[in-house]
PDB file of N, CA and C in Angstrom:
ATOM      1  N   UNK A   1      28.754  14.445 -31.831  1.00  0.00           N
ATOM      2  CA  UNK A   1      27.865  14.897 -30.776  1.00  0.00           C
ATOM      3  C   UNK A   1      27.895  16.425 -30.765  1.00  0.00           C
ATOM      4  N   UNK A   2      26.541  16.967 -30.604  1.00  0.00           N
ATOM      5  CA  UNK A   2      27.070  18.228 -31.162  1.00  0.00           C
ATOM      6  C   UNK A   2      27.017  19.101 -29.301  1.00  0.00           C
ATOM      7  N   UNK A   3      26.900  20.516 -29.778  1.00  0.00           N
ATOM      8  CA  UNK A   3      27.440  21.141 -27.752  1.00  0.00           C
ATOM      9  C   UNK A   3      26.041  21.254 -27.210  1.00  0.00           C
ATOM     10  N   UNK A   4      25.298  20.708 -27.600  1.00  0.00           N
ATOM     11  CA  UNK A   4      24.043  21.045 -26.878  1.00  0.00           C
ATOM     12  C   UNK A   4      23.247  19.455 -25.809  1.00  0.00           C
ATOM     13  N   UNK A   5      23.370  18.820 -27.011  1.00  0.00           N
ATOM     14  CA  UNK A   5      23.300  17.129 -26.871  1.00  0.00           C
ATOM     15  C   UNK A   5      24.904  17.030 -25.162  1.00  0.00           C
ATOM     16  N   UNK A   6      25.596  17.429 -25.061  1.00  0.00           N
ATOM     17  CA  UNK A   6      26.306  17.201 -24.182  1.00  0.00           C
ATOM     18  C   UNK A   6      25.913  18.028 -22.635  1.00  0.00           C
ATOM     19  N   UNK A   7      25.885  19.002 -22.829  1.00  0.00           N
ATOM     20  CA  UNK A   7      24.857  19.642 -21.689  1.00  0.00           C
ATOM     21  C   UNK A   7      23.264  19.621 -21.657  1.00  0.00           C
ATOM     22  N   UNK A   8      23.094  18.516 -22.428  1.00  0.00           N
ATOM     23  CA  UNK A   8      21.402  18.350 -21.646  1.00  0.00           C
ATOM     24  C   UNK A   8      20.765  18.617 -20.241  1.00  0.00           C
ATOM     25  N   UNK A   9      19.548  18.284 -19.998  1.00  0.00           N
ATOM     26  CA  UNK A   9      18.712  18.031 -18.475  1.00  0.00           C
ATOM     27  C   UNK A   9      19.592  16.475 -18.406  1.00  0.00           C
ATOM     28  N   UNK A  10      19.331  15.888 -18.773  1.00  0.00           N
ATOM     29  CA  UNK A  10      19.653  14.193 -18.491  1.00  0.00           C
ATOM     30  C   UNK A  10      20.956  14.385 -18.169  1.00  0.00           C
ATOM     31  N   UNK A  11      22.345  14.785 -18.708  1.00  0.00           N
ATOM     32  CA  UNK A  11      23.606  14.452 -19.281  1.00  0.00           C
ATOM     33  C   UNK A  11      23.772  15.106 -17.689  1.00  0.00           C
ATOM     34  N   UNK A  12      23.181  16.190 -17.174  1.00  0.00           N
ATOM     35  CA  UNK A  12      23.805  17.216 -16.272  1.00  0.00           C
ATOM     36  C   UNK A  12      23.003  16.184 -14.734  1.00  0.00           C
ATOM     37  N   UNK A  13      22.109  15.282 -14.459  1.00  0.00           N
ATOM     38  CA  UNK A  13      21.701  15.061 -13.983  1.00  0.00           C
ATOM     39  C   UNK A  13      22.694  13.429 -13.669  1.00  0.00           C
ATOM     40  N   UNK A  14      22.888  12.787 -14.850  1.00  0.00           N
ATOM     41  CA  UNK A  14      24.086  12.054 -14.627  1.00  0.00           C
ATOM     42  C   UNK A  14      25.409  12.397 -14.142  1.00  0.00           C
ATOM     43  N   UNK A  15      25.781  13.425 -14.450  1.00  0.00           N
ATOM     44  CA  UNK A  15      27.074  14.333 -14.204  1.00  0.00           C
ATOM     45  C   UNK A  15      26.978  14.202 -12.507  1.00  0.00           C
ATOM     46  N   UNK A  16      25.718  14.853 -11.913  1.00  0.00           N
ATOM     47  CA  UNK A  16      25.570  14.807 -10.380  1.00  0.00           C
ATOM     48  C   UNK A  16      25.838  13.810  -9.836  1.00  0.00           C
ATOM     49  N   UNK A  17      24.886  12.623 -10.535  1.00  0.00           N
ATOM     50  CA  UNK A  17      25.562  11.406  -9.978  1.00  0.00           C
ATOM     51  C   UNK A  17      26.600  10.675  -9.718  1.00  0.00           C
ATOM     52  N   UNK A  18      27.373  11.149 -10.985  1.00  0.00           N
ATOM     53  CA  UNK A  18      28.402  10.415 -11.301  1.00  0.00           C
ATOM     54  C   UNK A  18      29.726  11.282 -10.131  1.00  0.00           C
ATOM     55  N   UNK A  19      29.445  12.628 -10.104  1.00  0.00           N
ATOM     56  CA  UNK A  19      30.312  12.903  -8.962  1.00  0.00           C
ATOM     57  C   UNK A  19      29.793  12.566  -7.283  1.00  0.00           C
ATOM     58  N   UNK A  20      28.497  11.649  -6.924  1.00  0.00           N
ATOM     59  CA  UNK A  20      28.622  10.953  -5.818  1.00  0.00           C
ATOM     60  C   UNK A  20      29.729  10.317  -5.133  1.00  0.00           C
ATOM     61  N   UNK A  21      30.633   9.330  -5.261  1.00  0.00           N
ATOM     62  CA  UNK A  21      31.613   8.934  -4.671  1.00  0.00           C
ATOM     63  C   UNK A  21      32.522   9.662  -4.852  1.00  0.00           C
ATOM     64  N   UNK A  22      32.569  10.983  -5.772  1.00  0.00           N
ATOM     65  CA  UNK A  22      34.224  11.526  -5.425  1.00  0.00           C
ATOM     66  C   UNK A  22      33.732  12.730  -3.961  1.00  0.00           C
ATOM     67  N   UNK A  23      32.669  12.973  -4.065  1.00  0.00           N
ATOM     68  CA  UNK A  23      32.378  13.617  -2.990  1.00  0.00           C
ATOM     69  C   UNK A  23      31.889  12.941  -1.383  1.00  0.00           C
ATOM     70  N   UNK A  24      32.069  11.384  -1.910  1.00  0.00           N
ATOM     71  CA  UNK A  24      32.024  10.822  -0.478  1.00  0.00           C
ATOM     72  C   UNK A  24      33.372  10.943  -0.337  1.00  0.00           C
ATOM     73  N   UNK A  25      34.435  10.760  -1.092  1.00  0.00           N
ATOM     74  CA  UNK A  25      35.840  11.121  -0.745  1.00  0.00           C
ATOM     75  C   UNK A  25      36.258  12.439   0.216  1.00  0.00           C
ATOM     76  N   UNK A  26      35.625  13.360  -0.463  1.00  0.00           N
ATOM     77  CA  UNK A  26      35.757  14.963  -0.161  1.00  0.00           C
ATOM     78  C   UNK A  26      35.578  15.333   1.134  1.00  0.00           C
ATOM     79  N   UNK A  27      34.245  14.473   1.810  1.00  0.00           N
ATOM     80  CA  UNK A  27      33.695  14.469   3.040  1.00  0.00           C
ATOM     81  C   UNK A  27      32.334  14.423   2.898  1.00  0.00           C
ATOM     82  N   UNK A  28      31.626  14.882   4.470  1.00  0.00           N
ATOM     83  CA  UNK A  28      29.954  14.640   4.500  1.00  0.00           C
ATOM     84  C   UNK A  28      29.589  15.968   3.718  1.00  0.00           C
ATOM     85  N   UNK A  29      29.816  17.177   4.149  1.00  0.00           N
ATOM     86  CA  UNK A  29      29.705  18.516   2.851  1.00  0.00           C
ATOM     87  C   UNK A  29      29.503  18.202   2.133  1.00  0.00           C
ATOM     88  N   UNK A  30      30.691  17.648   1.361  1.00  0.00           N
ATOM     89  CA  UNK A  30      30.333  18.390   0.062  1.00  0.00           C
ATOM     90  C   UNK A  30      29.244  17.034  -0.491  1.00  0.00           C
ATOM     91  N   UNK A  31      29.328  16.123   0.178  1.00  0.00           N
ATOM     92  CA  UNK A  31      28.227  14.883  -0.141  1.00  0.00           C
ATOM     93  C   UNK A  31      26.626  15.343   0.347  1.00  0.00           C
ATOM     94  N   UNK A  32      26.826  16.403   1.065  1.00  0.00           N
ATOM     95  CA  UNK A  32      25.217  16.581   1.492  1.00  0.00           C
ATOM     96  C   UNK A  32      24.623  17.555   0.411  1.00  0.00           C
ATOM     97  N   UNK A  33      26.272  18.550  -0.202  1.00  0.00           N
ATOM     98  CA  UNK A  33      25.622  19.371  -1.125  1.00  0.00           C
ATOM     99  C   UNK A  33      25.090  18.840  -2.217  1.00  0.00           C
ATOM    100  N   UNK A  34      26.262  18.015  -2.236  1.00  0.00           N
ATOM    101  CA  UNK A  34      25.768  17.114  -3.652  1.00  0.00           C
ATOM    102  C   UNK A  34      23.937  16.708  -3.887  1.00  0.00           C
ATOM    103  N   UNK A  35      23.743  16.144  -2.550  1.00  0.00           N
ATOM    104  CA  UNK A  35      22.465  15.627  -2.805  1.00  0.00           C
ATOM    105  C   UNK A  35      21.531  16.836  -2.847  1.00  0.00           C
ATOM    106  N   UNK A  36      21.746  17.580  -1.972  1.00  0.00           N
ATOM    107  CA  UNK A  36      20.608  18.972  -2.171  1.00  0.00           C
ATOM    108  C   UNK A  36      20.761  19.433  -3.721  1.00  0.00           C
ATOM    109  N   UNK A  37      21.659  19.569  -3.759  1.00  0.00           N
ATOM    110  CA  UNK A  37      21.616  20.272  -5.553  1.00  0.00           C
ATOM    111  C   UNK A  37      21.173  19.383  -6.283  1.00  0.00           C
ATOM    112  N   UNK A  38      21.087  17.859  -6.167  1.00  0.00           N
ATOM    113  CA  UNK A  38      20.713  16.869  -7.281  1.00  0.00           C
ATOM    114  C   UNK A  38      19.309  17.076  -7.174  1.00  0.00           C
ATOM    115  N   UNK A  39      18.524  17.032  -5.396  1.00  0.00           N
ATOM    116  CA  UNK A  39      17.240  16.656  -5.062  1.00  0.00           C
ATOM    117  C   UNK A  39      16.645  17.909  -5.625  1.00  0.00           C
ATOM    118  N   UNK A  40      17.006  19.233  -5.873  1.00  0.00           N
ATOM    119  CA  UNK A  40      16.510  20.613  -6.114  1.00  0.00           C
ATOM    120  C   UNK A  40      16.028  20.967  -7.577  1.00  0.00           C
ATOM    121  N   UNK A  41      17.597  20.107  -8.164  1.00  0.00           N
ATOM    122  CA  UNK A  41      17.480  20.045  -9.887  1.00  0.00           C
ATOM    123  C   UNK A  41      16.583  19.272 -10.302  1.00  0.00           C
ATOM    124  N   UNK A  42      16.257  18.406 -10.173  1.00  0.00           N
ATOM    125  CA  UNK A  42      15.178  17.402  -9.842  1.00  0.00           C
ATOM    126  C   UNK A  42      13.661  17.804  -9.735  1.00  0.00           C
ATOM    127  N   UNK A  43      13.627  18.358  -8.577  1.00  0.00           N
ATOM    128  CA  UNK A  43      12.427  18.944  -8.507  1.00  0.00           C
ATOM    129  C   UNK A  43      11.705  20.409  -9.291  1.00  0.00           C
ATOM    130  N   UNK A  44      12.915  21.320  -9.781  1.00  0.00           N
ATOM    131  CA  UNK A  44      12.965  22.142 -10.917  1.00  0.00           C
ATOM    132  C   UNK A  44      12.700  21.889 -12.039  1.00  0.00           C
ATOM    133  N   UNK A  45      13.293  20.455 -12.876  1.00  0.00           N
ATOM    134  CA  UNK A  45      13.100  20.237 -13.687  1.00  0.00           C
ATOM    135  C   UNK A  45      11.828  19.742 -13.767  1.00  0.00           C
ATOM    136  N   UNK A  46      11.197  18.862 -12.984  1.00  0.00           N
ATOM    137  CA  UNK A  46       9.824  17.852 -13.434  1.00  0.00           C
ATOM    138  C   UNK A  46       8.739  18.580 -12.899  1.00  0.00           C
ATOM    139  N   UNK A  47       9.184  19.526 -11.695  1.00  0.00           N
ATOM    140  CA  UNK A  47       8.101  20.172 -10.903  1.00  0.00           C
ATOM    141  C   UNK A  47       7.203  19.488 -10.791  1.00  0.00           C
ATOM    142  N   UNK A  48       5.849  19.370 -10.857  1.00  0.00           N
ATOM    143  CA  UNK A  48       5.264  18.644 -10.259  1.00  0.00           C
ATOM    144  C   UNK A  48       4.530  17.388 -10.709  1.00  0.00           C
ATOM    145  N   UNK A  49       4.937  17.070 -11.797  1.00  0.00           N
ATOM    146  CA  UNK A  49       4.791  16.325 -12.578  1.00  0.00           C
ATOM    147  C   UNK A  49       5.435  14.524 -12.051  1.00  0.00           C
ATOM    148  N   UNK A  50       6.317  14.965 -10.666  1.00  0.00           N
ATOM    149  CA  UNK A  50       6.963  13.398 -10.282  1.00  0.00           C
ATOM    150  C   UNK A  50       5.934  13.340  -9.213  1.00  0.00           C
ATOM    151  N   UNK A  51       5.269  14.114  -8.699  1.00  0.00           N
ATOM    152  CA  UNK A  51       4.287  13.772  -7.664  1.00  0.00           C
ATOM    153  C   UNK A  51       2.543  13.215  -8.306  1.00  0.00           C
ATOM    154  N   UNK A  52       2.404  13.466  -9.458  1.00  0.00           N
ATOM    155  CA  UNK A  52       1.493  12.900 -10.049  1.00  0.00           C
ATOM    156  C   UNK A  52       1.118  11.493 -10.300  1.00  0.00           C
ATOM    157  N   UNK A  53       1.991  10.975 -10.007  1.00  0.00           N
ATOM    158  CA  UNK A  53       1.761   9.179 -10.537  1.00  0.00           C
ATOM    159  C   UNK A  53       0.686   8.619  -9.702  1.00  0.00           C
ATOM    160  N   UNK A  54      -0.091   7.913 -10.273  1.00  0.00           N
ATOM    161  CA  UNK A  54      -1.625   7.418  -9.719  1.00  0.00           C
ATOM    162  C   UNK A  54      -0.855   5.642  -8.882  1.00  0.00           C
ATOM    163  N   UNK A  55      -0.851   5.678  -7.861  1.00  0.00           N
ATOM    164  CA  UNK A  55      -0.778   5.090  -6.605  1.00  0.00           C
ATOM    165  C   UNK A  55      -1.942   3.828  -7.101  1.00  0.00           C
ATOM    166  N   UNK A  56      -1.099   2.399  -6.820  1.00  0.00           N
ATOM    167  CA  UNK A  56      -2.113   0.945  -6.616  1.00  0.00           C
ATOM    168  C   UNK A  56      -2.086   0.723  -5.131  1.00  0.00           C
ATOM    169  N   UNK A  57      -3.172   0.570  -4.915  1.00  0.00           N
ATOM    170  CA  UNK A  57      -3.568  -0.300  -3.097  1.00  0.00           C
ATOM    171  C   UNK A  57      -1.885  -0.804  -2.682  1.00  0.00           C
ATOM    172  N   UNK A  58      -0.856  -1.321  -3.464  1.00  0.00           N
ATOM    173  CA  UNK A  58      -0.017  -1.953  -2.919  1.00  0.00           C
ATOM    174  C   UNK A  58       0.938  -1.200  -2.826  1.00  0.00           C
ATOM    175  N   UNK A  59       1.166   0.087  -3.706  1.00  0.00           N
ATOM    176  CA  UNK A  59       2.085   1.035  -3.484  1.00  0.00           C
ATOM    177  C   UNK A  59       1.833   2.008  -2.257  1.00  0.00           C
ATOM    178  N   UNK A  60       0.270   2.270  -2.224  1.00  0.00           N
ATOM    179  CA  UNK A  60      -0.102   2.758  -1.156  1.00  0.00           C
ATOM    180  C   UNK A  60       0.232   2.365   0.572  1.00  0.00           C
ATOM    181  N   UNK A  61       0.189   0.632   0.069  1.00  0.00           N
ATOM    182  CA  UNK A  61       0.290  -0.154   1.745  1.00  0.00           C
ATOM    183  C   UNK A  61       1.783  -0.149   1.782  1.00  0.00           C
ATOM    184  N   UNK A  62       2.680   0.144   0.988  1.00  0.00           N
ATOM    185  CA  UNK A  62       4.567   0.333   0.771  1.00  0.00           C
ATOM    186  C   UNK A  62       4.749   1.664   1.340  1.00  0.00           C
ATOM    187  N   UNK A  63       3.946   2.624   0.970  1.00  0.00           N
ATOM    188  CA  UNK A  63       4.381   3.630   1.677  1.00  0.00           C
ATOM    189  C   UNK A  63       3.697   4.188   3.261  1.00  0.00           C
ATOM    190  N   UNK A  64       2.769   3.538   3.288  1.00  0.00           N
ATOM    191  CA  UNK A  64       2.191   3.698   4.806  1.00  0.00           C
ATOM    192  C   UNK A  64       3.132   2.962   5.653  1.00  0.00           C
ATOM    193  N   UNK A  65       3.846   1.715   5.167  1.00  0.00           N
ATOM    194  CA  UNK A  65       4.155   0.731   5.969  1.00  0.00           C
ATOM    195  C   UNK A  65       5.449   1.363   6.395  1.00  0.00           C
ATOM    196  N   UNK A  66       6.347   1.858   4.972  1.00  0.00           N
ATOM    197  CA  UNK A  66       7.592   2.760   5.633  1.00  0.00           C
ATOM    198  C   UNK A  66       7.809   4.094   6.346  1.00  0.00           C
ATOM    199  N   UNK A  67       6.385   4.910   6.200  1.00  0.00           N
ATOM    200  CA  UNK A  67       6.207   6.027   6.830  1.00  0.00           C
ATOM    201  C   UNK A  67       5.854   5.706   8.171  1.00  0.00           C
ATOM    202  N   UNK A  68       5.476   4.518   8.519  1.00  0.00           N
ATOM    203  CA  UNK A  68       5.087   4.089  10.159  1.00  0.00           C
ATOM    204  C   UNK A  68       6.466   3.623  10.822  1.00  0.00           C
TER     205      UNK A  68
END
């Protein structure tokens, strides 16, 4: 595996995850940071490209139904 393939977008995005439960250990901190830095990297990386997905009538009535 060479050093690049190990610090990927993906590898570093698992990494976040994978420290979820040691930071529910840690407390609510460092678990809230956790998620802001995951939700941020996230949105950096794909920018706007995760808000693009073309919506069916039924995904549409899923999210009206949970936003009500």
């Amino acid at each position: 595996m060479s050093f690049q393939n190990i610090y990927s977008k993906k590898n570093l995005i698992n990494l976040i995850i994978l420290l979820i439960p040691l930071n529910y250990i840690a407390g609510n901190l460092m678990l809230n940071l956790n998620i802001i830095i995951l939700i941020f990297y996230v949105l950096f990386l794909f920018r706007l490209e995760v808000f693009k997905d073309k919506l069916s009538i039924i995904d549409k009535l899923i999210v009206i139904y949970f936003f009500i």
